[in-house]
N, C-alpha and C. Protein backbone atom coordinates (compact mmCIF):
# COMPACT_ATOMS: atom_id res chain seq x y z
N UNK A 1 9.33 14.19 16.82
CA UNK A 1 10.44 13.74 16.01
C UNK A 1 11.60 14.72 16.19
N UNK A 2 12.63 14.33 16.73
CA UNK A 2 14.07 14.96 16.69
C UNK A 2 14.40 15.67 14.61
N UNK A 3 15.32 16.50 15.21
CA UNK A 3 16.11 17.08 14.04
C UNK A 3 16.42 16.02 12.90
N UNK A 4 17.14 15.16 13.43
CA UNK A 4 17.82 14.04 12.80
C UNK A 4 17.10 13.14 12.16
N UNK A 5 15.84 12.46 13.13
CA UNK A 5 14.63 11.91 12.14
C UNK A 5 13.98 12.71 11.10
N UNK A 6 13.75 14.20 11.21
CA UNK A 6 13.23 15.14 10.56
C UNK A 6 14.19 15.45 9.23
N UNK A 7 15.85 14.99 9.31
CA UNK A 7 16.62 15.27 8.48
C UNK A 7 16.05 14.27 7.62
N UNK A 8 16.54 12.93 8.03
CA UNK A 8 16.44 11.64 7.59
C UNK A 8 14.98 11.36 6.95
N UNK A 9 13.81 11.82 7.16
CA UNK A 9 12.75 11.85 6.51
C UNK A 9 12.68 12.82 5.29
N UNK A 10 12.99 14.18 5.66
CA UNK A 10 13.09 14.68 4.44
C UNK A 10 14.21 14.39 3.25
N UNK A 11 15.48 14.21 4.04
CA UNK A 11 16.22 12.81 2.60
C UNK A 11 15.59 11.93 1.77
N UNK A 12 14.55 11.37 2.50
CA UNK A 12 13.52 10.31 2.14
C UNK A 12 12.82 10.45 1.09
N UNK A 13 12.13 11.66 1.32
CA UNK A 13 10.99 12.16 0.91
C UNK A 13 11.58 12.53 -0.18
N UNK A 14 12.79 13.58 -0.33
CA UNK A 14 13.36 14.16 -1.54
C UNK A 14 13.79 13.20 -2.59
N UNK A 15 14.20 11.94 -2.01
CA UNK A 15 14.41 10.94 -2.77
C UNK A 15 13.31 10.09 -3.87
N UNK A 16 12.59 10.05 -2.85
CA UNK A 16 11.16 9.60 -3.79
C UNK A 16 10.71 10.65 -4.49
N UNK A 17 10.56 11.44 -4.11
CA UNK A 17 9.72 13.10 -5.08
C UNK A 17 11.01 12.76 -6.23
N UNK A 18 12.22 12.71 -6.21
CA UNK A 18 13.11 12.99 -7.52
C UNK A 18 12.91 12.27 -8.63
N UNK A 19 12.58 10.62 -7.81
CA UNK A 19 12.49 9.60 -8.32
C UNK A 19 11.52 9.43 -9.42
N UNK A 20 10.11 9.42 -8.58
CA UNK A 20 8.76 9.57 -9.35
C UNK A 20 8.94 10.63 -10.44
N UNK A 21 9.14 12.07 -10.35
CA UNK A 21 9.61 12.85 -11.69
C UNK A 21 10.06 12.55 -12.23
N UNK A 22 11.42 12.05 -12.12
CA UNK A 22 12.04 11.05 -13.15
C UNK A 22 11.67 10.18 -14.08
N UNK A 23 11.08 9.36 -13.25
CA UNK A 23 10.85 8.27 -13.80
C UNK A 23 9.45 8.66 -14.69
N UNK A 24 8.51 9.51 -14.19
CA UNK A 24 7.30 9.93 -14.54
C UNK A 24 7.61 10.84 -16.00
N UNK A 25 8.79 10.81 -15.81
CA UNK A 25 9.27 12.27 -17.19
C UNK A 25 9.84 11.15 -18.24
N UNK A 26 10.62 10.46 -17.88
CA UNK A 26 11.09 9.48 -18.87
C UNK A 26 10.89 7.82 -19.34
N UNK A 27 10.56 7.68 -17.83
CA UNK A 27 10.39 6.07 -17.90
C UNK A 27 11.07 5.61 -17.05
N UNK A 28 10.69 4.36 -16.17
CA UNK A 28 11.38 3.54 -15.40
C UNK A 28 12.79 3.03 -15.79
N UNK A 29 12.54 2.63 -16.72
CA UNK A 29 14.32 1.67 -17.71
C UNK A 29 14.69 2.41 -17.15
N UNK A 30 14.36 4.08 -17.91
CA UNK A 30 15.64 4.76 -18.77
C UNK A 30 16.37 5.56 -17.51
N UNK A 31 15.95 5.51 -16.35
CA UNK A 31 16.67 6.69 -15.17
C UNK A 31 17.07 5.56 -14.65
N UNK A 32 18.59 6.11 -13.95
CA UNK A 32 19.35 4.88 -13.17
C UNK A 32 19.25 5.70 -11.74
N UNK A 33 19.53 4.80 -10.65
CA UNK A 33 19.84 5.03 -9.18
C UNK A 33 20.98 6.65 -9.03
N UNK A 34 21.94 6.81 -10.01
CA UNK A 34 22.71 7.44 -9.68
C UNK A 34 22.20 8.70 -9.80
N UNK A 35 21.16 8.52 -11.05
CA UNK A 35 20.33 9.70 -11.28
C UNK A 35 19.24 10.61 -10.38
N UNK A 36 18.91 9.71 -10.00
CA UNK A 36 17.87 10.29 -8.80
C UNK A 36 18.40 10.22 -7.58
N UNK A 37 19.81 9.77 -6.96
CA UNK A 37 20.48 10.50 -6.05
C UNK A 37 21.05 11.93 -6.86
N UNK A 38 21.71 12.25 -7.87
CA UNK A 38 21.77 13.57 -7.95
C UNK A 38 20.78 14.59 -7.96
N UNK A 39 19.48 14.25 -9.09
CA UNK A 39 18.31 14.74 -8.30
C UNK A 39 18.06 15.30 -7.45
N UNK A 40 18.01 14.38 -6.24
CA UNK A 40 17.48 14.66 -4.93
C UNK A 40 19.09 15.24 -3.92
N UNK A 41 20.25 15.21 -4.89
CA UNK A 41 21.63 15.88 -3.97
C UNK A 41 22.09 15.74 -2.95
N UNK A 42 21.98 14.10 -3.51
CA UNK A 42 23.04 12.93 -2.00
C UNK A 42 23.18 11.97 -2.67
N UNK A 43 24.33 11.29 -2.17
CA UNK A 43 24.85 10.53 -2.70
C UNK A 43 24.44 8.94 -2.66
N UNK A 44 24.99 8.36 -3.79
CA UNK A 44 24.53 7.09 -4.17
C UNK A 44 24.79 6.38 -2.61
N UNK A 45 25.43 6.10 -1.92
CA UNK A 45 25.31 5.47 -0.92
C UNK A 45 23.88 5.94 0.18
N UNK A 46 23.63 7.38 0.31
CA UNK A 46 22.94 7.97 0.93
C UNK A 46 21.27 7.31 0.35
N UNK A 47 21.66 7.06 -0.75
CA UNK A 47 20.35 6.20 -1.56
C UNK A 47 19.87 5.03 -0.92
N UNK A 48 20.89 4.52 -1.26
CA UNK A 48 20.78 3.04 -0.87
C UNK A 48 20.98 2.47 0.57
N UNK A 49 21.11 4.00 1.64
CA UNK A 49 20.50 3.71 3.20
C UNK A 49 18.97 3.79 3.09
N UNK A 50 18.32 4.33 2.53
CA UNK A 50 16.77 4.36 2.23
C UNK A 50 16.44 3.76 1.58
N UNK A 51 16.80 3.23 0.40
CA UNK A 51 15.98 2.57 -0.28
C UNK A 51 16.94 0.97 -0.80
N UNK A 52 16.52 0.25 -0.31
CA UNK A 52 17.13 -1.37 -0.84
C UNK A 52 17.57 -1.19 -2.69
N UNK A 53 16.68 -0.61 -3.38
CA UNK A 53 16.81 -1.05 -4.51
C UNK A 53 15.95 0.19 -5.16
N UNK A 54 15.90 0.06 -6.41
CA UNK A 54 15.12 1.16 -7.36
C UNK A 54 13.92 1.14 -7.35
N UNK A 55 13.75 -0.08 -7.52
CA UNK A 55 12.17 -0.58 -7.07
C UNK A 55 11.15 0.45 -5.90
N UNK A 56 12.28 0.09 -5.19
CA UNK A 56 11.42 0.43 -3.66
C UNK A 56 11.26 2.44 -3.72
N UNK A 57 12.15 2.90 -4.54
CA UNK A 57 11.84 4.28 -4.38
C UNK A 57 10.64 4.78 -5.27
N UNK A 58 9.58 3.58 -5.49
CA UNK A 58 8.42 4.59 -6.11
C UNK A 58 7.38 3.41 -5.43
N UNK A 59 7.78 2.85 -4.41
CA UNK A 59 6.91 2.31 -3.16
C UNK A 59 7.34 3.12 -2.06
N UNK A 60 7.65 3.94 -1.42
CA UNK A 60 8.33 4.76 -0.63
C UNK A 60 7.69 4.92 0.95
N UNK A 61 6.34 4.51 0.86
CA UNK A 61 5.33 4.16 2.26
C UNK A 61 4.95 2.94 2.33
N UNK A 62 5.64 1.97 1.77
CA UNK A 62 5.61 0.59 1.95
C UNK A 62 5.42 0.29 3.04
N UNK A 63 6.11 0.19 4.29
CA UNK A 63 6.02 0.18 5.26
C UNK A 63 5.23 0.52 5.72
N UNK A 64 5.22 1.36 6.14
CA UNK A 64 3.72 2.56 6.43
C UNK A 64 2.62 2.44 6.10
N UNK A 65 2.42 1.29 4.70
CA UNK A 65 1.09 1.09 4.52
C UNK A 65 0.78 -0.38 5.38
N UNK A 66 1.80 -1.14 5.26
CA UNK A 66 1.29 -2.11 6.30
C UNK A 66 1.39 -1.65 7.38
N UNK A 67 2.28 -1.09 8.12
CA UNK A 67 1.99 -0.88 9.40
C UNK A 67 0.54 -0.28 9.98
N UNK A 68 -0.09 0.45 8.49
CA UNK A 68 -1.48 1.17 9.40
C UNK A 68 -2.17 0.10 9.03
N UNK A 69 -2.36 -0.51 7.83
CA UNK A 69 -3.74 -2.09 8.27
C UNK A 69 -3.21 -2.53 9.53
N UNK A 70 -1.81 -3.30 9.94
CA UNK A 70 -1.79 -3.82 10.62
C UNK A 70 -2.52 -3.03 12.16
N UNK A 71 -2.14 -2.09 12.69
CA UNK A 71 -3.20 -1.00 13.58
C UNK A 71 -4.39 -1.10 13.36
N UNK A 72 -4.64 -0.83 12.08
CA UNK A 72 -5.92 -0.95 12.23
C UNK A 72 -7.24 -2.02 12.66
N UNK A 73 -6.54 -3.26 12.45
CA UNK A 73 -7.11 -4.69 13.20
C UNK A 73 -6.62 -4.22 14.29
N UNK A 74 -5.32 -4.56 14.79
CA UNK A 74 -5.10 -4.30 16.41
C UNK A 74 -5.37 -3.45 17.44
N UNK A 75 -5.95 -2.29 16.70
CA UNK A 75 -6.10 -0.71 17.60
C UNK A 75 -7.71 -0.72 17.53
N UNK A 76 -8.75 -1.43 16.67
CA UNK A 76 -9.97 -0.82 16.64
C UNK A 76 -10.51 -0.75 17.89
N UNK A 77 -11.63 0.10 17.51
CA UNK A 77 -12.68 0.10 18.98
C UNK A 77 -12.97 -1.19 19.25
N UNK A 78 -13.03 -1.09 21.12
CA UNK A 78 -13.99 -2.08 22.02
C UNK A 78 -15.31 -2.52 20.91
N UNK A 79 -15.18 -3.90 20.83
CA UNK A 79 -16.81 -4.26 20.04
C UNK A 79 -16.77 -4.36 18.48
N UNK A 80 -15.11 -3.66 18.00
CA UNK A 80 -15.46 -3.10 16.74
C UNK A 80 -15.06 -4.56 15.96
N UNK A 81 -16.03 -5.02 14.98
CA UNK A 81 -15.30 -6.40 14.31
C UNK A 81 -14.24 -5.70 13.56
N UNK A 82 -13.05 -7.11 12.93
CA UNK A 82 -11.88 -6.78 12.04
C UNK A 82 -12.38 -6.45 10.34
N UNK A 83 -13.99 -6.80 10.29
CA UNK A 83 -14.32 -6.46 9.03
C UNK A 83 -14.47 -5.33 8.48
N UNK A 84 -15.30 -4.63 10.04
CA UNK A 84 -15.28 -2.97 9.97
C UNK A 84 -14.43 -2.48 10.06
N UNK A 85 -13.51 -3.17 11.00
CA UNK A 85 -12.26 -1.99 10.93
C UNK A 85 -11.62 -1.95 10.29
N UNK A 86 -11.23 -3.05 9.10
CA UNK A 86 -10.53 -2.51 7.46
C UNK A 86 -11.39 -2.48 6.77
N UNK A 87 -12.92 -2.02 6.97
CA UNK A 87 -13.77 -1.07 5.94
C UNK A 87 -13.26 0.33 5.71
N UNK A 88 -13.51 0.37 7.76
CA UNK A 88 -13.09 1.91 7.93
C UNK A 88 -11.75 2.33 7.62
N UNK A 89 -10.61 1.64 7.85
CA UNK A 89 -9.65 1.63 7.59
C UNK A 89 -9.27 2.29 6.05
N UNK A 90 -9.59 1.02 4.92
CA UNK A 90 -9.48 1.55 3.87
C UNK A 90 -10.52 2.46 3.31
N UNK A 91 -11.66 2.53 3.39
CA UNK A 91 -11.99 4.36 2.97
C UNK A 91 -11.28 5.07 3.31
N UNK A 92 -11.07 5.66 4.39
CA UNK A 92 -10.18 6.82 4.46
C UNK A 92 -8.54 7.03 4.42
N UNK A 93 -8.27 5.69 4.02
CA UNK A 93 -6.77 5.70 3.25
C UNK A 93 -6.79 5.02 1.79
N UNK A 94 -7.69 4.67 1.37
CA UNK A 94 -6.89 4.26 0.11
C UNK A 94 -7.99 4.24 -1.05
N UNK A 95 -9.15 5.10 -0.55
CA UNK A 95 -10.36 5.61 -1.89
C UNK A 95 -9.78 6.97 -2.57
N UNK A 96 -8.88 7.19 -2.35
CA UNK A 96 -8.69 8.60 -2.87
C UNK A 96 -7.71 7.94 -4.09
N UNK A 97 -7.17 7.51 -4.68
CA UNK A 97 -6.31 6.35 -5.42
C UNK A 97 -7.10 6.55 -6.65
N UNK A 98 -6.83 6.93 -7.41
CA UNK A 98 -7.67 7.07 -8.92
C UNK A 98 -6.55 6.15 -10.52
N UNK A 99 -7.33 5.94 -10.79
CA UNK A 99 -6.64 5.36 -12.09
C UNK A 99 -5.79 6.38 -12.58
N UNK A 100 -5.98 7.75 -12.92
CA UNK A 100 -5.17 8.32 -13.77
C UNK A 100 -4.07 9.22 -13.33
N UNK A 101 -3.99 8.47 -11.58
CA UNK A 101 -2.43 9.51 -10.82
C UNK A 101 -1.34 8.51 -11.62
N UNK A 102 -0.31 9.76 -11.57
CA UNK A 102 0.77 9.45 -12.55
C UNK A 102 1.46 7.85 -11.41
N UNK A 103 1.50 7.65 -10.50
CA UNK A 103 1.65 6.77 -9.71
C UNK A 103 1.33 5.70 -10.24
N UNK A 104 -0.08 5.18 -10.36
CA UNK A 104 -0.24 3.92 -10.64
C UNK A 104 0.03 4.03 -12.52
N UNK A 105 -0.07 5.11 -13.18
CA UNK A 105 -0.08 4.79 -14.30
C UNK A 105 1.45 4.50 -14.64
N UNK A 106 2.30 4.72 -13.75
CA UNK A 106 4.18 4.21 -13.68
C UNK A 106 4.12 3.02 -13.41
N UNK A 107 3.28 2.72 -12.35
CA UNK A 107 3.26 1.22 -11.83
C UNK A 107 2.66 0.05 -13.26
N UNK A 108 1.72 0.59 -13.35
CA UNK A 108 1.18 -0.33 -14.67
C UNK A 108 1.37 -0.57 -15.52
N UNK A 109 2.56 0.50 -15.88
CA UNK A 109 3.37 0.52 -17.43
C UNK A 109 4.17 0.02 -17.28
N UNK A 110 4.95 -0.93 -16.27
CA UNK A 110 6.14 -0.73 -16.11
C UNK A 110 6.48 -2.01 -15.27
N UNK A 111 6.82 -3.79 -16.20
CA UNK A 111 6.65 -4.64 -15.80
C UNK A 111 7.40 -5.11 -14.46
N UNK A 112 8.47 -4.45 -13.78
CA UNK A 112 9.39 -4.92 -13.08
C UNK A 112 8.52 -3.79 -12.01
N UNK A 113 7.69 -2.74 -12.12
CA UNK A 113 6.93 -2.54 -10.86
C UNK A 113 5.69 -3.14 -10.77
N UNK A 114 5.18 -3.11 -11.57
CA UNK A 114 4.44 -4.24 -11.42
C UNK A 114 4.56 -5.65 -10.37
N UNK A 115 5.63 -6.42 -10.42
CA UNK A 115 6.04 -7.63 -10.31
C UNK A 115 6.49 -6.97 -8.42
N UNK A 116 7.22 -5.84 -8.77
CA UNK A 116 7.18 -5.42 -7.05
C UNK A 116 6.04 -4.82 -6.23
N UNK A 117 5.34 -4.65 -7.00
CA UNK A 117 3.98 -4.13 -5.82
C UNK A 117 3.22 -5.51 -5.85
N UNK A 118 3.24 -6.49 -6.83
CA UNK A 118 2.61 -7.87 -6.68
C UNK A 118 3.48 -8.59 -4.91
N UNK A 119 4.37 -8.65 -5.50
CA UNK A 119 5.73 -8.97 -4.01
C UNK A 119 5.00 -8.30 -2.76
N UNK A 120 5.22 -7.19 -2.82
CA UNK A 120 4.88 -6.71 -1.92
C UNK A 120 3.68 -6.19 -1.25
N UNK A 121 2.32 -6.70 -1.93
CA UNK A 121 1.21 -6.91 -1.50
C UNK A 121 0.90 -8.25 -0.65
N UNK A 122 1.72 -9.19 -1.32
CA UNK A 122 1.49 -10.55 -0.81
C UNK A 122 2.67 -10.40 0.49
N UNK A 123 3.25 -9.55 0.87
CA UNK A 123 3.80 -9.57 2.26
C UNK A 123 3.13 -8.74 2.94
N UNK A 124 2.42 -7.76 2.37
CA UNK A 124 1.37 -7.61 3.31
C UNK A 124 -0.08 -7.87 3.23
N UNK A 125 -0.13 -8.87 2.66
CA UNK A 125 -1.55 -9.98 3.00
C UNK A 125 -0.90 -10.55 4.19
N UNK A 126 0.27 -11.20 4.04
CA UNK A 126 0.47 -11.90 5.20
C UNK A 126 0.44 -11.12 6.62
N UNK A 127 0.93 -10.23 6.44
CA UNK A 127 1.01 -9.33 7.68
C UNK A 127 -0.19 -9.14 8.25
N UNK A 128 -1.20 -9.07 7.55
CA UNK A 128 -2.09 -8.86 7.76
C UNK A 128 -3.48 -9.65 8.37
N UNK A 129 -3.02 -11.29 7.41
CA UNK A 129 -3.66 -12.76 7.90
C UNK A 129 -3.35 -12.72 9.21
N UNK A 130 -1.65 -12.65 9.63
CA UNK A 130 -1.38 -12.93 10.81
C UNK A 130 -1.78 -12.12 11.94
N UNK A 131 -2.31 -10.82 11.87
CA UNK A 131 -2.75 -10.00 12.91
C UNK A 131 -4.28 -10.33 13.21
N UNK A 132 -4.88 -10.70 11.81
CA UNK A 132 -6.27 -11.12 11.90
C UNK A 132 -6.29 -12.45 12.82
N UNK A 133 -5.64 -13.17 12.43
CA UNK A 133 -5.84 -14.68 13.24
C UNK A 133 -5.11 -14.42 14.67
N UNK A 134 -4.63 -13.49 15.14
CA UNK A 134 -3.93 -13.33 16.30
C UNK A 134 -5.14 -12.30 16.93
N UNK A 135 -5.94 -11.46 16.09
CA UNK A 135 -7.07 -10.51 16.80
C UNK A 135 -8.18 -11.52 16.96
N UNK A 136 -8.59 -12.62 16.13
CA UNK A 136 -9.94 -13.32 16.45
C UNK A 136 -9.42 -14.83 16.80
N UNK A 137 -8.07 -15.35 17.07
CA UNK A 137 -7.63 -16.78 17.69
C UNK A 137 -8.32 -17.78 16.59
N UNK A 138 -8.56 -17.49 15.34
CA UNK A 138 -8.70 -18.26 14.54
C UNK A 138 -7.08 -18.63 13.75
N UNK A 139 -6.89 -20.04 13.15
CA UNK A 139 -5.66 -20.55 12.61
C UNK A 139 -5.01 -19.82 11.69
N UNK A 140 -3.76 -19.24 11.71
CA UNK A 140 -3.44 -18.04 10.67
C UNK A 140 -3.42 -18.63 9.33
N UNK A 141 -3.41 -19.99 8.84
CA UNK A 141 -4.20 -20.36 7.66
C UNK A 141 -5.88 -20.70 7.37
N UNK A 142 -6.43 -20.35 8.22
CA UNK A 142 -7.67 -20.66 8.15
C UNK A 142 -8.42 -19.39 7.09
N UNK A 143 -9.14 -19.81 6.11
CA UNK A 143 -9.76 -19.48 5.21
C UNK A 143 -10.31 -18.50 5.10
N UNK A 144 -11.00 -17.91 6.24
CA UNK A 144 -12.04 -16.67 6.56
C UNK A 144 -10.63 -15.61 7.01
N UNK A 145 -9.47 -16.46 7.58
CA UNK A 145 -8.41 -14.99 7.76
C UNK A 145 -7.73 -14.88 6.38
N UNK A 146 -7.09 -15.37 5.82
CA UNK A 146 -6.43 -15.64 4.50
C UNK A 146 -7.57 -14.75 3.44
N UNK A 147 -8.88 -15.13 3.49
CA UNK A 147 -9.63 -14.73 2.39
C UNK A 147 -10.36 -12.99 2.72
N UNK A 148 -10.45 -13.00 3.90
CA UNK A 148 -10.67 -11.51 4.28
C UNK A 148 -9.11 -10.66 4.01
N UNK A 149 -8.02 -10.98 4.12
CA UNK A 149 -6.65 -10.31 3.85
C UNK A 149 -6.38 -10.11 2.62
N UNK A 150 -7.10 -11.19 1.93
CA UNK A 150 -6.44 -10.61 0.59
C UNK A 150 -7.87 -10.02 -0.54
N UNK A 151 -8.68 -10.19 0.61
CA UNK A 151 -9.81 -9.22 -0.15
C UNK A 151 -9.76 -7.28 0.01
N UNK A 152 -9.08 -7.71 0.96
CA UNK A 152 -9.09 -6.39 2.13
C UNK A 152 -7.98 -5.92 1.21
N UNK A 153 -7.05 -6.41 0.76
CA UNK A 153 -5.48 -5.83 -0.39
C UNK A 153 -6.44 -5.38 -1.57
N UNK A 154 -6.93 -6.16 -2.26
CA UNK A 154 -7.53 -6.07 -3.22
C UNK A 154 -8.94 -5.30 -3.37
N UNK A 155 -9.06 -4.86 -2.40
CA UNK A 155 -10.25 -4.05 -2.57
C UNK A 155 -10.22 -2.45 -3.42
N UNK A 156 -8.91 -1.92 -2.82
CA UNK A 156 -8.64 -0.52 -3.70
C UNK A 156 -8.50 -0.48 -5.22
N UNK A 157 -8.02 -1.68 -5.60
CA UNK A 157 -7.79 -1.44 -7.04
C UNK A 157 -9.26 -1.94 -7.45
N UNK A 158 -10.03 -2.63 -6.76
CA UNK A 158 -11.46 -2.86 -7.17
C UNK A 158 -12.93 -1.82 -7.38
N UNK A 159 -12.41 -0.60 -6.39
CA UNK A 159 -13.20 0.50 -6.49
C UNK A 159 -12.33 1.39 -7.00
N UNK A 160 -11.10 1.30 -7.61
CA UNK A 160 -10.57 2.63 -7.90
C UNK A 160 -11.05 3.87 -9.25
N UNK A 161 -11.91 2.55 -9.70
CA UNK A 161 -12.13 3.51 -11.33
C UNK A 161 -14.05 3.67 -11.10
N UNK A 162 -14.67 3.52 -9.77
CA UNK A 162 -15.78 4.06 -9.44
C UNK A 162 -15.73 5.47 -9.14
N UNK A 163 -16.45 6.05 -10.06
CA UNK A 163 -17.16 7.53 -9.56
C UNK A 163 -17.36 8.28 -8.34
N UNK A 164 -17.78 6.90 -6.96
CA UNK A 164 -17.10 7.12 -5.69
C UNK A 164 -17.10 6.04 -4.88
N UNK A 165 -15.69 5.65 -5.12
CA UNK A 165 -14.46 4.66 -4.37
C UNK A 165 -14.91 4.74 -2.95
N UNK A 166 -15.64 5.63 -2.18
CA UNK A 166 -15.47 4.91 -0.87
C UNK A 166 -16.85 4.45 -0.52
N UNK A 167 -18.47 5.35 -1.75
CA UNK A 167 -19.08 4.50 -1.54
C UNK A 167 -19.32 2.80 -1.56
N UNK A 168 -18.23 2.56 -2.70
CA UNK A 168 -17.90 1.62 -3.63
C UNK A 168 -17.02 0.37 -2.88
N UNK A 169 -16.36 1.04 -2.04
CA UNK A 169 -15.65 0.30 -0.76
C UNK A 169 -16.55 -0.38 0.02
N UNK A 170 -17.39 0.63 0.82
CA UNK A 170 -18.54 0.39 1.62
C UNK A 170 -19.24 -0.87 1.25
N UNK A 171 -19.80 -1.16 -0.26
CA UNK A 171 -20.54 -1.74 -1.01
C UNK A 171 -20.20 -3.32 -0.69
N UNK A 172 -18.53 -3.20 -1.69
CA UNK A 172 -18.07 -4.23 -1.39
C UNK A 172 -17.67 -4.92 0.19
N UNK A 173 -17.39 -4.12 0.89
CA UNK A 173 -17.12 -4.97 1.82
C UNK A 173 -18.73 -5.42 2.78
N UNK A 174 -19.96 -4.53 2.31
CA UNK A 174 -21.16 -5.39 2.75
C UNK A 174 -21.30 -6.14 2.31
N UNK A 175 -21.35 -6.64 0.70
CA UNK A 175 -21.06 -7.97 0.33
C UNK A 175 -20.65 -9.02 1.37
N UNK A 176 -19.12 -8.34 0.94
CA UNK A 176 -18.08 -9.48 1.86
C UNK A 176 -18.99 -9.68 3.35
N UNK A 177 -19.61 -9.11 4.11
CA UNK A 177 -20.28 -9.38 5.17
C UNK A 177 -21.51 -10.20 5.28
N UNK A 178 -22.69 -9.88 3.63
CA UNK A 178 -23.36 -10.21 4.28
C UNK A 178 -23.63 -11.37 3.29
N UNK A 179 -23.07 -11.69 2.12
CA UNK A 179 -22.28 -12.86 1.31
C UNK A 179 -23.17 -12.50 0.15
N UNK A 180 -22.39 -13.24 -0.83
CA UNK A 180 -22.55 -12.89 -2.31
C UNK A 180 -23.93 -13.98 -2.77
N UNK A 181 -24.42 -14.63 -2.05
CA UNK A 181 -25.16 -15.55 -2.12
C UNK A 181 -26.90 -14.66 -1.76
N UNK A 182 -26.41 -13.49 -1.19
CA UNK A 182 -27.94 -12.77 -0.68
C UNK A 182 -28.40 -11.82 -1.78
N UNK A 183 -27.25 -11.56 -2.81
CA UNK A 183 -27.59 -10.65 -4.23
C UNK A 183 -27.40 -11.10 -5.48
N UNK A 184 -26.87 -12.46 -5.54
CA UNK A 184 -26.78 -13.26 -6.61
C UNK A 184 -27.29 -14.24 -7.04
C-alpha cells in the first residue's frame, strides 16, 4: 500500500474509532456527522468521501466483510465444498463477536442501525447466493444457494452468546450438512 492509501485508510479508521466513542459515550441520536468529523480532525466533506451516511460509520468493514465470504467460496481449496468453506470461513472471522462488545450492543439499541445492518446483510446474502450459484452452476435462485447464504449470514448471531462460538459454528453448520432430520 502506497503513502496515500495508507493516509486514506488511516482517515478511515480515525473516523470510525471517533464515531463508535461517540456514539458509544452518548448515543446514536444524540452525535451528529459534524461531530465525529471534528473528533477524528477533518472535515465534514472529508467525512462524507468515506462514509455515504452516519449509518455506515459504525459499519466501517462493510465491504470487507463481503468481499472475504465472497473469496472465500471463490478462493477455497481444490475439492474443498462451498459448505466448508464458509464453515471455515466464518470460525475464524466472525466467532470472536460476543454479545456484550460495545458494537453490537450500539447496533441493538439503536433502531435506525438496526434497520442498516438488516439492509445490509441482505446485500450481502445476495452477494453471496450469486458467487455460490456461479461456484456450483446451480440457478442463483435456486433454494440450496439462497438457503445456504442466508444461513451462512445468520449463523454468527446464532452462536454468538455460546460459551464457544466456533465450536458452536462447527455444530451448526454439520447440521446444515448432514440435515436436521438425522437429530430431530
Amino acid at each position: 500500500m502506497g503513502r496515500r492509501e495508507r493516509k486514506k485508510a488511516a482517515t478511515r479508521q480515525a473516523l470510525a474509532d471517533a464515531a463508535l466513542r461517540l456514539f458509544t459515550e452518548r448515543g446514536f441520536d444524540k452525535v451528529g456527522v459534524r461531530e465525529v468529523a471534528e473528533a477524528a480532525d477533518v472535515s465534514l466533506s472529508t467525512l462524507f468521501k468515506h462514509f455515504p451516511g452516519k449509518e455506515a460509520l459504525v459499519f466501517d468493514e462493510d465491504q470487507d466483510v463481503e468481499d472475504a465470504l465472497v473469496r472465500a467460496v471463490r478462493d477455497r481449496a481444490p475439492g474443498q465444498s462451498v459448505l466448508h468453506a464458509l464453515r471455515d470461513h466464518l470460525v475464524r472471522t466472525r466467532t470472536g463477536l460476543r454479545t456484550d462488545d460495545p458494537h453490537f450492543t450500539l447496533v441493538e439499541s439503536t433502531p435506525a442501525l438496526r434497520e442498516y445492518a438488516r439492509r445490509m446483510w441482505q446485500r450481502h446474502e445476495h452477494a453471496l447466493a450469486a458467487v455460490i450459484a456461479e461456484e456450483t452452476g446451480r440457478p442463483h435462485d435456486d433454494l440450496a444457494v439462497t438457503g445456504l447464504a442466508h444461513i451462512a449470514l445468520e449463523a454468527p448471531h446464532l452462536v454468538r452468546a455460546s460459551d464457544d462460538p466456533a465450536a458452536a459454528m462447527r455444530e451448526l453448520f454439520a447440521i446444515v450438512e448432514h440435515g436436521w432430520g438425522t437429530i430431530l
